[in-house]
C-alpha atoms as a PDB file:
ATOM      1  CA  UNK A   1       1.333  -4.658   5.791  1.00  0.00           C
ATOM      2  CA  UNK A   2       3.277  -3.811   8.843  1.00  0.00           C
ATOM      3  CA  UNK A   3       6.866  -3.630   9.670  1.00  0.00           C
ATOM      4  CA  UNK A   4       7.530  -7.543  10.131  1.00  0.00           C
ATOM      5  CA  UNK A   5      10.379  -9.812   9.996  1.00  0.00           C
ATOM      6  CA  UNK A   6       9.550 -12.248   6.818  1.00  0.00           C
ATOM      7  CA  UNK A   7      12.606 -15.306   6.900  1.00  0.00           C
ATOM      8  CA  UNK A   8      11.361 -17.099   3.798  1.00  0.00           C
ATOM      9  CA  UNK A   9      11.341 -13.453   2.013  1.00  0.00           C
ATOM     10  CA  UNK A  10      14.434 -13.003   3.380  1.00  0.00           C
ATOM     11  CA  UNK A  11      16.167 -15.869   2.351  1.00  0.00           C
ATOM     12  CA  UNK A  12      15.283 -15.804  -1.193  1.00  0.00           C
ATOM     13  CA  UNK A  13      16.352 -12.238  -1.663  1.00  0.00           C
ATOM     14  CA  UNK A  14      19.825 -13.400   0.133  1.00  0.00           C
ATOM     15  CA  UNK A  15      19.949 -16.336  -2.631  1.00  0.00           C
ATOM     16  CA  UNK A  16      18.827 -14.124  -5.370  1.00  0.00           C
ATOM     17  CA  UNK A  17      21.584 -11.671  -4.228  1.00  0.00           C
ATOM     18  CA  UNK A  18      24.293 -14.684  -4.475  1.00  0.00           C
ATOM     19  CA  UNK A  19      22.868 -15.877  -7.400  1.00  0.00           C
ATOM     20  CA  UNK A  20      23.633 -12.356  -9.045  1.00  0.00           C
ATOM     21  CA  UNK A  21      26.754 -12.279  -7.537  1.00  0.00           C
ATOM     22  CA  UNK A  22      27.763 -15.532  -9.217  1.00  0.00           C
ATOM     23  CA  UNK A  23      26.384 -14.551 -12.226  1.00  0.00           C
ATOM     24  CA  UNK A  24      29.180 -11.666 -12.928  1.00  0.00           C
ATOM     25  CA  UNK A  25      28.316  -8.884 -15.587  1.00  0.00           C
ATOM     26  CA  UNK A  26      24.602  -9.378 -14.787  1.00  0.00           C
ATOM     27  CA  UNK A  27      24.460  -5.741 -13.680  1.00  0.00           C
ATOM     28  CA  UNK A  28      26.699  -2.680 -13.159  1.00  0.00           C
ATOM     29  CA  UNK A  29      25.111  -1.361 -10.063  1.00  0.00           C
ATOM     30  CA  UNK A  30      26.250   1.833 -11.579  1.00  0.00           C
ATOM     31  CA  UNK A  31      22.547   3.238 -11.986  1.00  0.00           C
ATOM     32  CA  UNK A  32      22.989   3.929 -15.443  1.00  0.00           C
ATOM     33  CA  UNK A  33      19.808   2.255 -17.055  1.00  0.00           C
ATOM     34  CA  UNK A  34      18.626   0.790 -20.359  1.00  0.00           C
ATOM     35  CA  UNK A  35      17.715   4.029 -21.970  1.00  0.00           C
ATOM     36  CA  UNK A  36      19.748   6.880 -22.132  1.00  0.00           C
ATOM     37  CA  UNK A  37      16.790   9.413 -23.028  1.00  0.00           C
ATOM     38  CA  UNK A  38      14.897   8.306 -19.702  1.00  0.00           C
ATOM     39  CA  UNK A  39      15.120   7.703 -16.213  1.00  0.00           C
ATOM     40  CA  UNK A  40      15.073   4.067 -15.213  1.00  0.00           C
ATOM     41  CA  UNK A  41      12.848   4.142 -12.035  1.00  0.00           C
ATOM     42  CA  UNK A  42      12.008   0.390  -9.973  1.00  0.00           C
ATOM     43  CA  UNK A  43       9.025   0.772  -8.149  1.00  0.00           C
ATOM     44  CA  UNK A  44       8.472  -1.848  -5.672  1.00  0.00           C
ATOM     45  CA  UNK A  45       4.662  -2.214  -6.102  1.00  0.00           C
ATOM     46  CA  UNK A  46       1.223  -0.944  -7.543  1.00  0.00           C
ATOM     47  CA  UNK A  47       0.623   2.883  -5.403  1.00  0.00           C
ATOM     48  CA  UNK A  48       4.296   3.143  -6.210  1.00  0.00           C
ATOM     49  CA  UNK A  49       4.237   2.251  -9.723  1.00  0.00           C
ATOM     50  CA  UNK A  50       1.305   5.407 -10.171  1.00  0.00           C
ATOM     51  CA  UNK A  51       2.688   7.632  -8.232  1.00  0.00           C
ATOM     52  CA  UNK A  52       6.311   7.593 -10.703  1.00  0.00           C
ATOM     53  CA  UNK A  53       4.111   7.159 -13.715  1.00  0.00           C
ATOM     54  CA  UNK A  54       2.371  10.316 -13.351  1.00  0.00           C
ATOM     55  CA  UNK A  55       4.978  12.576 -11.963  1.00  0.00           C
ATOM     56  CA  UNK A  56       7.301  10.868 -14.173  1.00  0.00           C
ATOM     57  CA  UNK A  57       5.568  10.936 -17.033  1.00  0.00           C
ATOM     58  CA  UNK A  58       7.562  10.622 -20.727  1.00  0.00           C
ATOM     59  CA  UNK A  59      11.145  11.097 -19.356  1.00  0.00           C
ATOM     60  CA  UNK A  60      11.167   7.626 -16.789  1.00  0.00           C
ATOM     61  CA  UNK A  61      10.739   4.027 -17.304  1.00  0.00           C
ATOM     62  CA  UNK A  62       9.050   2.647 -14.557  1.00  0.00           C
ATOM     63  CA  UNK A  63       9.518  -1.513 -13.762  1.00  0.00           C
ATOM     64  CA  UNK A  64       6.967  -2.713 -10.926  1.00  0.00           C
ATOM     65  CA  UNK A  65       8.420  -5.844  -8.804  1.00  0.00           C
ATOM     66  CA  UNK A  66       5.265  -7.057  -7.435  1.00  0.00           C
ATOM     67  CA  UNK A  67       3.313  -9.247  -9.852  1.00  0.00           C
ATOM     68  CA  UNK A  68      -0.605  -8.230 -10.573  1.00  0.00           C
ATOM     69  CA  UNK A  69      -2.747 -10.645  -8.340  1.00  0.00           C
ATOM     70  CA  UNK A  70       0.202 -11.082  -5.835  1.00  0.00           C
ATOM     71  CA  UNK A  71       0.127  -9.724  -2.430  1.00  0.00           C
ATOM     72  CA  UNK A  72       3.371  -7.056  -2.476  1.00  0.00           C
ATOM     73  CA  UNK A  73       4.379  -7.824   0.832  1.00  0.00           C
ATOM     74  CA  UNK A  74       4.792 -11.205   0.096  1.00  0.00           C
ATOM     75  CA  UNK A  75       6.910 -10.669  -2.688  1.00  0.00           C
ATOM     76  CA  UNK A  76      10.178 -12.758  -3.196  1.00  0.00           C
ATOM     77  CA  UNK A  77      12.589 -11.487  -6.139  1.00  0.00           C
ATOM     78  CA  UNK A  78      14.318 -13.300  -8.564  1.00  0.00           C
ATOM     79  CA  UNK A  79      18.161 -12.907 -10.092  1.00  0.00           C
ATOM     80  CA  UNK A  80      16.888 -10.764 -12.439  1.00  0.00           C
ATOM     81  CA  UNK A  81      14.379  -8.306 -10.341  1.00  0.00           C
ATOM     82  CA  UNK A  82      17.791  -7.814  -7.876  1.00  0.00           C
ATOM     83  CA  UNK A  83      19.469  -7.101 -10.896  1.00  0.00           C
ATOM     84  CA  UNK A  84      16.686  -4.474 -11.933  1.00  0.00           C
ATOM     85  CA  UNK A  85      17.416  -2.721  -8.322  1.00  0.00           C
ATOM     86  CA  UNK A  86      20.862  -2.554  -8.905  1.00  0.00           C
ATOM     87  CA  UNK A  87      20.635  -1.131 -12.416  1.00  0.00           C
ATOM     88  CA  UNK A  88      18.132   1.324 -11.599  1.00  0.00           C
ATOM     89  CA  UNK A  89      18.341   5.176 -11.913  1.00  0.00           C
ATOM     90  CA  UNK A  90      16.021   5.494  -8.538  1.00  0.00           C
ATOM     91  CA  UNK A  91      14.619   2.901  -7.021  1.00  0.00           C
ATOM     92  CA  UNK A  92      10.752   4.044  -5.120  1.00  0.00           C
ATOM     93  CA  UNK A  93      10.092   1.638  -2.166  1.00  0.00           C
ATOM     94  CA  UNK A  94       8.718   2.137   1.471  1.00  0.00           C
ATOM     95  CA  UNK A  95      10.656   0.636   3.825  1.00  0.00           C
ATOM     96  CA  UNK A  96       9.314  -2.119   6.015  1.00  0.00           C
ATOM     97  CA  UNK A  97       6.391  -3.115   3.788  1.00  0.00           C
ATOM     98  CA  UNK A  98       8.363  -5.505   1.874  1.00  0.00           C
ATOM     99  CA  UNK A  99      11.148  -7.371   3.610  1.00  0.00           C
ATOM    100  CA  UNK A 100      12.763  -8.757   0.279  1.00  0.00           C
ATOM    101  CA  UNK A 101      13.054  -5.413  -1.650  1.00  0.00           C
ATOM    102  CA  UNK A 102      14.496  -3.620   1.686  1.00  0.00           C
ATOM    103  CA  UNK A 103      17.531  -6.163   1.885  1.00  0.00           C
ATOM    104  CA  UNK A 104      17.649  -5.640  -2.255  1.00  0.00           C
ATOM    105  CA  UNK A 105      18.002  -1.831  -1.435  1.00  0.00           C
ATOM    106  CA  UNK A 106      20.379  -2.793   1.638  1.00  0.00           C
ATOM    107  CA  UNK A 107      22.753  -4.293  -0.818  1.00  0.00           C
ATOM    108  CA  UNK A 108      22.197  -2.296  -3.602  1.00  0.00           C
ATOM    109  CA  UNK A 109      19.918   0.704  -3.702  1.00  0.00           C
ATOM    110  CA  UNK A 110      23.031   3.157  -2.010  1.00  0.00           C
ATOM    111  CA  UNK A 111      21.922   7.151  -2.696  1.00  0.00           C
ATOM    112  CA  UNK A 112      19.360   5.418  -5.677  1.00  0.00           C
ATOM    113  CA  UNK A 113      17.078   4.597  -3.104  1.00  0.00           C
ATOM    114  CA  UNK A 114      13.535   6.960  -2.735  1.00  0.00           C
ATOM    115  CA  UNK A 115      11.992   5.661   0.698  1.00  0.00           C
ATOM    116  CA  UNK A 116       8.175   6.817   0.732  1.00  0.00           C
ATOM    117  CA  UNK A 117       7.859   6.293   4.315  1.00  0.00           C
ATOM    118  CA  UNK A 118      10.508   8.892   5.128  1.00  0.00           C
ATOM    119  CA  UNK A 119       8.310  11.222   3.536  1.00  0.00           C
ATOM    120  CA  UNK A 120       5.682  11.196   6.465  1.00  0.00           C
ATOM    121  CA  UNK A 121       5.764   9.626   9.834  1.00  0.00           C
ATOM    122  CA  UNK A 122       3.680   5.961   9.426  1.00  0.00           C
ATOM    123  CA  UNK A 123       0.313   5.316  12.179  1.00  0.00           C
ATOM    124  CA  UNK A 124       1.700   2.777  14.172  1.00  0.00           C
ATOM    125  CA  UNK A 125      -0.091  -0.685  13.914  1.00  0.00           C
ATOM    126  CA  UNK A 126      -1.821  -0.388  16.992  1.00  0.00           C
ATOM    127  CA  UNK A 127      -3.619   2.988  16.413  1.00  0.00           C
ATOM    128  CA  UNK A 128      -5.167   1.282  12.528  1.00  0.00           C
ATOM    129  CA  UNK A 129      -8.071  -0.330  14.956  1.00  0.00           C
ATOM    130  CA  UNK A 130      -8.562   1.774  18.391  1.00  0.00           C
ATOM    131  CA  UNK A 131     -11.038  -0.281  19.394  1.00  0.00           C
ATOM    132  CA  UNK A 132      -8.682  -3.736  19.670  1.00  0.00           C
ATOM    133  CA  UNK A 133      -5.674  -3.050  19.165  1.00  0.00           C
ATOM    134  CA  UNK A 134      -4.128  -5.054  21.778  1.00  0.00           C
ATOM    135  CA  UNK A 135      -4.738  -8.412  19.645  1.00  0.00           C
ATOM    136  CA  UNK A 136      -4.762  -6.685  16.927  1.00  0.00           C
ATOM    137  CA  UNK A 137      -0.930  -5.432  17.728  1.00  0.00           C
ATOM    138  CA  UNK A 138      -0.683  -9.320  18.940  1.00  0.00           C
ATOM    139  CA  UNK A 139      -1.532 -11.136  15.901  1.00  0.00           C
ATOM    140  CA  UNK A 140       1.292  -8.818  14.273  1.00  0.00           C
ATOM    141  CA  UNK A 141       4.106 -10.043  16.454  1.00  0.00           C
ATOM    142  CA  UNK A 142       3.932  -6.907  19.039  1.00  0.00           C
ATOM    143  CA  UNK A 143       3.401  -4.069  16.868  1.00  0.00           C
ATOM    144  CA  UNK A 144       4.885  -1.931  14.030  1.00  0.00           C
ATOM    145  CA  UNK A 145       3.759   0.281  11.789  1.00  0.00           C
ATOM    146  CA  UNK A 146       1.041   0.710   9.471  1.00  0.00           C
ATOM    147  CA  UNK A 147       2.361   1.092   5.570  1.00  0.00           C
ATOM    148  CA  UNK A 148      -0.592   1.660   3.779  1.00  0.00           C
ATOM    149  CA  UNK A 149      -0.058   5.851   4.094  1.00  0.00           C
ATOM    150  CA  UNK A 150      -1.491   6.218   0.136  1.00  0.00           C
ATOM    151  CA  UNK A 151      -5.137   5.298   1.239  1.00  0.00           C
ATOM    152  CA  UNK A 152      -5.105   8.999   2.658  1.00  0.00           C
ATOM    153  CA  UNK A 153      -4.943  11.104  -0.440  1.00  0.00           C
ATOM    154  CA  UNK A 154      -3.667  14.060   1.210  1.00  0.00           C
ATOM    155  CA  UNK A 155      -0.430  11.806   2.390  1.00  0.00           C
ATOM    156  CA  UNK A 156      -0.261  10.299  -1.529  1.00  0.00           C
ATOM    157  CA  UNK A 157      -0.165  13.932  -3.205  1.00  0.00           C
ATOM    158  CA  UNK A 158       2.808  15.160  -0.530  1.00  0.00           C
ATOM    159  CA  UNK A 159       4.814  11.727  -1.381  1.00  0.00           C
ATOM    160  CA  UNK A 160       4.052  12.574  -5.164  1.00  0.00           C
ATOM    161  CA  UNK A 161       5.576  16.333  -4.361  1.00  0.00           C
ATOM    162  CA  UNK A 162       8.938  14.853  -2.849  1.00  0.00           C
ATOM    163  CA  UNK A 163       9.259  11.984  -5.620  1.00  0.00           C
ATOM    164  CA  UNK A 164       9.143  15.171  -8.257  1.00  0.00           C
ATOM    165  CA  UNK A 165      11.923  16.808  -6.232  1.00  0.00           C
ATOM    166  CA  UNK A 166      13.986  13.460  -6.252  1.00  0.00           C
ATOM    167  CA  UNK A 167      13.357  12.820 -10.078  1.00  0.00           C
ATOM    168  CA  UNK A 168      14.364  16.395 -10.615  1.00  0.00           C
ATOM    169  CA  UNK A 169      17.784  15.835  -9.019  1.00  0.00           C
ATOM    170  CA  UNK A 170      18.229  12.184 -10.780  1.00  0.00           C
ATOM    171  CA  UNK A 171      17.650  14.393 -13.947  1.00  0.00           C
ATOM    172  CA  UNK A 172      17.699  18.359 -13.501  1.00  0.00           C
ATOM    173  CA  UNK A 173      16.928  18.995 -17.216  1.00  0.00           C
ATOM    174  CA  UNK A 174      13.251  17.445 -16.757  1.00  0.00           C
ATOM    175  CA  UNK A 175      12.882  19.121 -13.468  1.00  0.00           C
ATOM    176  CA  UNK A 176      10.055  21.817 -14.428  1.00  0.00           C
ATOM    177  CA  UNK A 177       8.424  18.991 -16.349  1.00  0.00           C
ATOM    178  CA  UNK A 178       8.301  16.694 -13.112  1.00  0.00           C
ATOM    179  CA  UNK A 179       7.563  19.727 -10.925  1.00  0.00           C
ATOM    180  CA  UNK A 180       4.361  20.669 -12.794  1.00  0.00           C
ATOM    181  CA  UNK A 181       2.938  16.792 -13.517  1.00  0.00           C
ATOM    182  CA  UNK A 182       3.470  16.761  -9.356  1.00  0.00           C
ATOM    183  CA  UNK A 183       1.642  19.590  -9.451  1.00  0.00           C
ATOM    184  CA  UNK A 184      -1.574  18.368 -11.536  1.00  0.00           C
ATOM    185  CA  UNK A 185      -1.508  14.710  -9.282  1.00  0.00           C
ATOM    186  CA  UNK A 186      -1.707  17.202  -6.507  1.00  0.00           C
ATOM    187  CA  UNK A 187      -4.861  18.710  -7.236  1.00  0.00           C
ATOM    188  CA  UNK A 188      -6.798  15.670  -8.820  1.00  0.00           C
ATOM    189  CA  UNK A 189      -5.691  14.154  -4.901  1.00  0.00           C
ATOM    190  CA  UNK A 190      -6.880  17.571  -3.486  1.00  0.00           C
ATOM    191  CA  UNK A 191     -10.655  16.817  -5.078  1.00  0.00           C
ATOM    192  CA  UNK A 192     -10.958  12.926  -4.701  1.00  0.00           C
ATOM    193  CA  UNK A 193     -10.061  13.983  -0.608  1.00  0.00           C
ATOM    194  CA  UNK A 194     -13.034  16.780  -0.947  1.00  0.00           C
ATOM    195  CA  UNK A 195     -14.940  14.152  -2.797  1.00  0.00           C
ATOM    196  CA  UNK A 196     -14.264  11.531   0.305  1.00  0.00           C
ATOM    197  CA  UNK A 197     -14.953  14.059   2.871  1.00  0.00           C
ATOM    198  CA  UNK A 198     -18.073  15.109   1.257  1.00  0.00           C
ATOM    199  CA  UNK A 199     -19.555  11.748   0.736  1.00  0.00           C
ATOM    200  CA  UNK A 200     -18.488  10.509   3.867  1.00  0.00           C
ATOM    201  CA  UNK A 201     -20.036  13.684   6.201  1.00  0.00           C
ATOM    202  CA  UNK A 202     -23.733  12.579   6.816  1.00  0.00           C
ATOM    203  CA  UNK A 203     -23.622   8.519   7.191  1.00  0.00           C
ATOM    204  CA  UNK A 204     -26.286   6.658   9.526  1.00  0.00           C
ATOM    205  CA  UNK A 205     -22.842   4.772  10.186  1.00  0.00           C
ATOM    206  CA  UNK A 206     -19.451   5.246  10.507  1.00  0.00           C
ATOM    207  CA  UNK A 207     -17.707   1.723  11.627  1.00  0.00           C
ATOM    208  CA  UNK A 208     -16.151  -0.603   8.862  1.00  0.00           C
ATOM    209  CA  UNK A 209     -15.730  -4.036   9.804  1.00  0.00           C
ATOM    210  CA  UNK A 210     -13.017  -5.141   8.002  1.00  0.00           C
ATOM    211  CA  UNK A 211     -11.442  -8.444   7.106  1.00  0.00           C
ATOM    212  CA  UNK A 212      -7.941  -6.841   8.576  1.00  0.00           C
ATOM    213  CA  UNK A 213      -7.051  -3.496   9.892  1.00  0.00           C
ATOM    214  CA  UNK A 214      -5.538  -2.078   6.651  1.00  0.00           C
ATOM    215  CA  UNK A 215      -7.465   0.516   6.058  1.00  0.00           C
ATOM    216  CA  UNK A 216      -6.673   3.073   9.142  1.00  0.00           C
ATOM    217  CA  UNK A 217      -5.102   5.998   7.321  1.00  0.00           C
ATOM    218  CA  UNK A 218      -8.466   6.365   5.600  1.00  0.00           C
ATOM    219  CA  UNK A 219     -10.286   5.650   8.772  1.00  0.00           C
ATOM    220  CA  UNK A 220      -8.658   8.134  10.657  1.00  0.00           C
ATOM    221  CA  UNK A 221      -8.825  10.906   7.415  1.00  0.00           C
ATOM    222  CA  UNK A 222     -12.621  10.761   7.180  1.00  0.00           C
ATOM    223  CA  UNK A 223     -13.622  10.230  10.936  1.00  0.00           C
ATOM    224  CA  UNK A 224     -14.461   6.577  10.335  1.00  0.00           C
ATOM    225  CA  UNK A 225     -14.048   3.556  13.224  1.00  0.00           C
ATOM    226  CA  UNK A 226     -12.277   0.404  11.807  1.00  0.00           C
ATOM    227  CA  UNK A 227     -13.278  -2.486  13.466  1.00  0.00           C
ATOM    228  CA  UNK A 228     -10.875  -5.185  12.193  1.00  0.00           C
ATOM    229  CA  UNK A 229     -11.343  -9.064  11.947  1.00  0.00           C
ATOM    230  CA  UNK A 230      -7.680  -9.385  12.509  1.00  0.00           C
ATOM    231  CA  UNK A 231      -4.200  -7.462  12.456  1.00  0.00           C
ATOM    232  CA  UNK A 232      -2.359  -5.875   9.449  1.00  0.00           C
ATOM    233  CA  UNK A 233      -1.083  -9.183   8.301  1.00  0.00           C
ATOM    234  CA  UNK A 234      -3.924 -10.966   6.469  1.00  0.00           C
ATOM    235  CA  UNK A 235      -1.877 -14.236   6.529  1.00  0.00           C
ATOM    236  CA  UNK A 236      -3.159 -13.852   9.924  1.00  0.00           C
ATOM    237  CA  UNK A 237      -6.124 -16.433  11.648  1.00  0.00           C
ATOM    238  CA  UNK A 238      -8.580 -14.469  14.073  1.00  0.00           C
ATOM    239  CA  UNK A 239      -9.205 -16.443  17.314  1.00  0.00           C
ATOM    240  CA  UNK A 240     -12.611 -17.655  18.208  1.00  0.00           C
ATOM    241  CA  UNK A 241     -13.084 -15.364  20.686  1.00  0.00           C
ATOM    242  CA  UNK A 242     -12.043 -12.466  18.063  1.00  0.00           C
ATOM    243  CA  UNK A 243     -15.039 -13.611  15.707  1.00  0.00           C
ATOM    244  CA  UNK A 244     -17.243 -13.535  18.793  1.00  0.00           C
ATOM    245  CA  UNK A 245     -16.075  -9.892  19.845  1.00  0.00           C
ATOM    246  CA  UNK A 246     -16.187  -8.759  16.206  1.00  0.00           C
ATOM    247  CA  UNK A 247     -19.486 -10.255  15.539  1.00  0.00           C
ATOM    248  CA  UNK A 248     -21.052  -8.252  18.840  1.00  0.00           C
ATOM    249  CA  UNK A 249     -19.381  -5.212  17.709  1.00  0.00           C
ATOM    250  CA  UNK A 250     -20.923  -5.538  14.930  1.00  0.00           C
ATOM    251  CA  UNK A 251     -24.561  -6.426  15.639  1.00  0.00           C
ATOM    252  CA  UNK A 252     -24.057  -3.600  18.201  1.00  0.00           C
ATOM    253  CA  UNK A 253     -23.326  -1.075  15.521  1.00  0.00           C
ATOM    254  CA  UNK A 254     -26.347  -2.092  13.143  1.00  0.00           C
ATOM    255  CA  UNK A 255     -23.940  -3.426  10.434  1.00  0.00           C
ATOM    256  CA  UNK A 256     -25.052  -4.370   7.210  1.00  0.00           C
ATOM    257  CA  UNK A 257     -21.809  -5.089   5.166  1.00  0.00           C
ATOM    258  CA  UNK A 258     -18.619  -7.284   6.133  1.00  0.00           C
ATOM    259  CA  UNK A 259     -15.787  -5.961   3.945  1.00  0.00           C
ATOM    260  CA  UNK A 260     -13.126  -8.622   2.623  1.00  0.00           C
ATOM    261  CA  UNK A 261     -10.575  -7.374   0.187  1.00  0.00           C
ATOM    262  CA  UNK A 262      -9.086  -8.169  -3.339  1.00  0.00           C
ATOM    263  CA  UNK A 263      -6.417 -10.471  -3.113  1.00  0.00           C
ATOM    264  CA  UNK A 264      -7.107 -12.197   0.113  1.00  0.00           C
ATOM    265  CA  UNK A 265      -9.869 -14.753   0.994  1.00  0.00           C
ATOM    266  CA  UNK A 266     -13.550 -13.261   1.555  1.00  0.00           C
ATOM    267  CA  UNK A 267     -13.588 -16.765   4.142  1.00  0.00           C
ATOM    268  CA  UNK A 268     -12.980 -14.973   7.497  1.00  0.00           C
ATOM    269  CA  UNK A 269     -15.552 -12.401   6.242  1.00  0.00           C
ATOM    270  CA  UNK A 270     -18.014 -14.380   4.802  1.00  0.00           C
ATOM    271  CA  UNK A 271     -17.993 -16.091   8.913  1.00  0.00           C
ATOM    272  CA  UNK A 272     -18.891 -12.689  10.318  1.00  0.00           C
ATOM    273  CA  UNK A 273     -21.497 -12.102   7.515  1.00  0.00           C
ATOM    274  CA  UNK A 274     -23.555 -14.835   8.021  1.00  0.00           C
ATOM    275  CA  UNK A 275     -23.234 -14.839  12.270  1.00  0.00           C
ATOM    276  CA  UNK A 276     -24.690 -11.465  11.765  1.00  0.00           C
ATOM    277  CA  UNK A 277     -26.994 -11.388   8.606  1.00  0.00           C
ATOM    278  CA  UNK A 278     -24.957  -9.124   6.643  1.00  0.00           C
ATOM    279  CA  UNK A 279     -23.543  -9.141   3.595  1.00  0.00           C
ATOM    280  CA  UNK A 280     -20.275  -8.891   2.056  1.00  0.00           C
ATOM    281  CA  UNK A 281     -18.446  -6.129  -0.419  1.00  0.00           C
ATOM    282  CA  UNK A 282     -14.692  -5.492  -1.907  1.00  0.00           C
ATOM    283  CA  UNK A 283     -13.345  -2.865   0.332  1.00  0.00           C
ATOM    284  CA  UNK A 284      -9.934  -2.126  -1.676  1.00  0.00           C
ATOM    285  CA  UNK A 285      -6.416  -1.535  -0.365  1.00  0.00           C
ATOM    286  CA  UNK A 286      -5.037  -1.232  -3.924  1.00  0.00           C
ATOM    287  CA  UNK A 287      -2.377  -2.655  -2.835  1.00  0.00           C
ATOM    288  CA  UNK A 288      -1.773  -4.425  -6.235  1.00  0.00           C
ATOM    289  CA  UNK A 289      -3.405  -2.582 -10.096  1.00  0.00           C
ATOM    290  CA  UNK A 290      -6.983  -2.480 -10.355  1.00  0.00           C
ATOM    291  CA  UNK A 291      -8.675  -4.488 -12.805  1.00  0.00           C
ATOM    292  CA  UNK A 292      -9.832  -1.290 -14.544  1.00  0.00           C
ATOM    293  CA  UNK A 293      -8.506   2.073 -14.179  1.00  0.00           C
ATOM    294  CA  UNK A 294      -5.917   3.080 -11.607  1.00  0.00           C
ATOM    295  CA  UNK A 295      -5.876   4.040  -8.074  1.00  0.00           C
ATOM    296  CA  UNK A 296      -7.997   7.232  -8.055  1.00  0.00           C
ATOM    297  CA  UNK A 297     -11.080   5.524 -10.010  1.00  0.00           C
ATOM    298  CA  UNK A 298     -10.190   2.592  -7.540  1.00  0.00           C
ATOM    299  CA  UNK A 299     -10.824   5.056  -4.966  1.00  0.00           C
ATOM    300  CA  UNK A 300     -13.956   6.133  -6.197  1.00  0.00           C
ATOM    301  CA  UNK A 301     -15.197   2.601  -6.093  1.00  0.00           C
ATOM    302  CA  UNK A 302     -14.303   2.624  -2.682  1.00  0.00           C
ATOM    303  CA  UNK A 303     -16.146   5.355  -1.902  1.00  0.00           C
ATOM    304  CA  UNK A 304     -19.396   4.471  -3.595  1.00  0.00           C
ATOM    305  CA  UNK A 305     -18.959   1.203  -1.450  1.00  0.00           C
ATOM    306  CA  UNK A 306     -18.982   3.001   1.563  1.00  0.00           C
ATOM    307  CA  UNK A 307     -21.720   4.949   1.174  1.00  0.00           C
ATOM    308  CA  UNK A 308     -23.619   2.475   0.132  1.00  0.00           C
ATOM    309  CA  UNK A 309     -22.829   0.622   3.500  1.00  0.00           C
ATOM    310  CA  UNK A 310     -23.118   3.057   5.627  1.00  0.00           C
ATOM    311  CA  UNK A 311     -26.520   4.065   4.196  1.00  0.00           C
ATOM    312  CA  UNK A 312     -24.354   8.209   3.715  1.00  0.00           C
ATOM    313  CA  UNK A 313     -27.034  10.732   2.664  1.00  0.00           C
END
């Protein structure tokens, strides 16, 4: 979840990318797509994937690389996904996050190639938990930057402005119809952030103990201290001594709810829970599609968890 160097990733985008090579008349890498009536967008993973269906509408295809129940950073693509990013009208990806799809685009993306996190300058790692983020920084390899910039809805609806503006170029005669569908995300992003701030104003708490430290762009939106387990990488293993620290912290802070995520083990946060007599709760990145609905009802659940955890009036 942080600028990182992944080998295995790597690798099998590098074989992938021979494998493609080999297989001559696989793709064109001319951009021109599978249907003439449409844009052919690749987005490399779930906030992505909404973002280009909604400003997109009608007039794009949209293919997501990342596989539901898969953590997106972690992705590895196949022959056929590189062939996808070569073939692709625009490809919508945020540089860093996955290490596979940024060689992909390095080989084959050229001036097709939307980069989300040139949109908006990224929190670095170290600022996504204030309170430790020398190990946190640590346990990511010495740092980086923090990718998960569409948990703040105000950052989400500004990359959804700039996508329409790059889908209007990629096809000028939908422009007004991608301008305006921009325009709606914008204000439905406008009253979930009023709906956030609002919900989140009057809490008897405001720290989040967290099973990793992904969750700092909404931290730092709506005045709320992240207290991580570990780092941005939830590969990661927290130290003894981390538990200990976290555990104080949060015994310290009165807290009643250890949050572990969807597609990562609730183990490391299930540890706290129980050192401290709390309980535990789905805290979601949406890093990957909801079970039901999309990201903004996903980030009403999120809310409603909060509140409830933080006892908000």
């Amino acid at each position: 979840m942080t600028v990182r160097t992944a080998p295995r990733a790597l690798a099998a985008a590098t074989a992938a990318l021979l494998t493609l090579g080999a297989a001559a008349g696989c793709s064109g890498g001319d951009g021109s797509g599978s249907d003439p009536g449409r844009v052919d967008v690749v987005a490399a993973f779930y906030p992505l994937q909404f973002l280009v269906e909604r400003v997109g509408g009608d007039a794009v295809t949209v293919t997501n690389l990342a596989k539901p129940g898969a953590e997106p950073h972690d992705l590895e693509l196949n022959p056929r996904q590189v062939g996808q990013v070569a073939d692709a009208e625009l490809i919508v990806y945020l540089a860093g996050f996955q290490p596979a799809v940024d060689e992909a685009v390095a080989q084959n993306g050229g001036d097709r190639a939307f980069d989300v996190a040139g949109v908006q300058p990224l929190l670095d790692a170290a600022a996504a938990d204030h309170e430790h983020a020398g190990e946190a920084g640590h346990a990511e390899g010495g740092g980086g930057k923090d990718a998960h910039v569409w948990l703040d809805p105000t950052r989400l609806a500004t990359i959804g402005d700039r996508l329409a503006d790059r889908l209007g170029k990629a096809d000028p005669g939908h422009a007004a119809g991608y301008a305006a569908r921009a325009q709606a995300l914008h204000g439905e992003l406008d009253r979930l952030d009023a709906d956030f701030a609002q919900g989140l104003r009057s809490c008897q708490r405001r720290e989040i103990v967290t099973s990793h430290t992904a969750f700092g762009y909404l931290a730092e939106r709506y005045r709320l201290d992240q207290v991580g387990i570990t780092g941005l990488s939830p590969e990661s293993e927290p130290s003894p001594r981390r538990l200990a620290e976290v555990a104080k912290e949060a015994r310290e802070h009165g807290a009643t709810t250890i949050f572990f995520e969807t597609l990562v083990s609730p183990k490391v946060a299930e540890t706290v829970a129980r050192e401290v007599g709390a309980r535990t709760a789905v805290l979601d990145p949406i890093e990957g599609p909801p079970a039901e609905g999309d990201y903004l009802s996903a980030m009403r659940t999120n809310l409603q968890t909060l509140r409830t955890a933080l006892d908000c009036s």
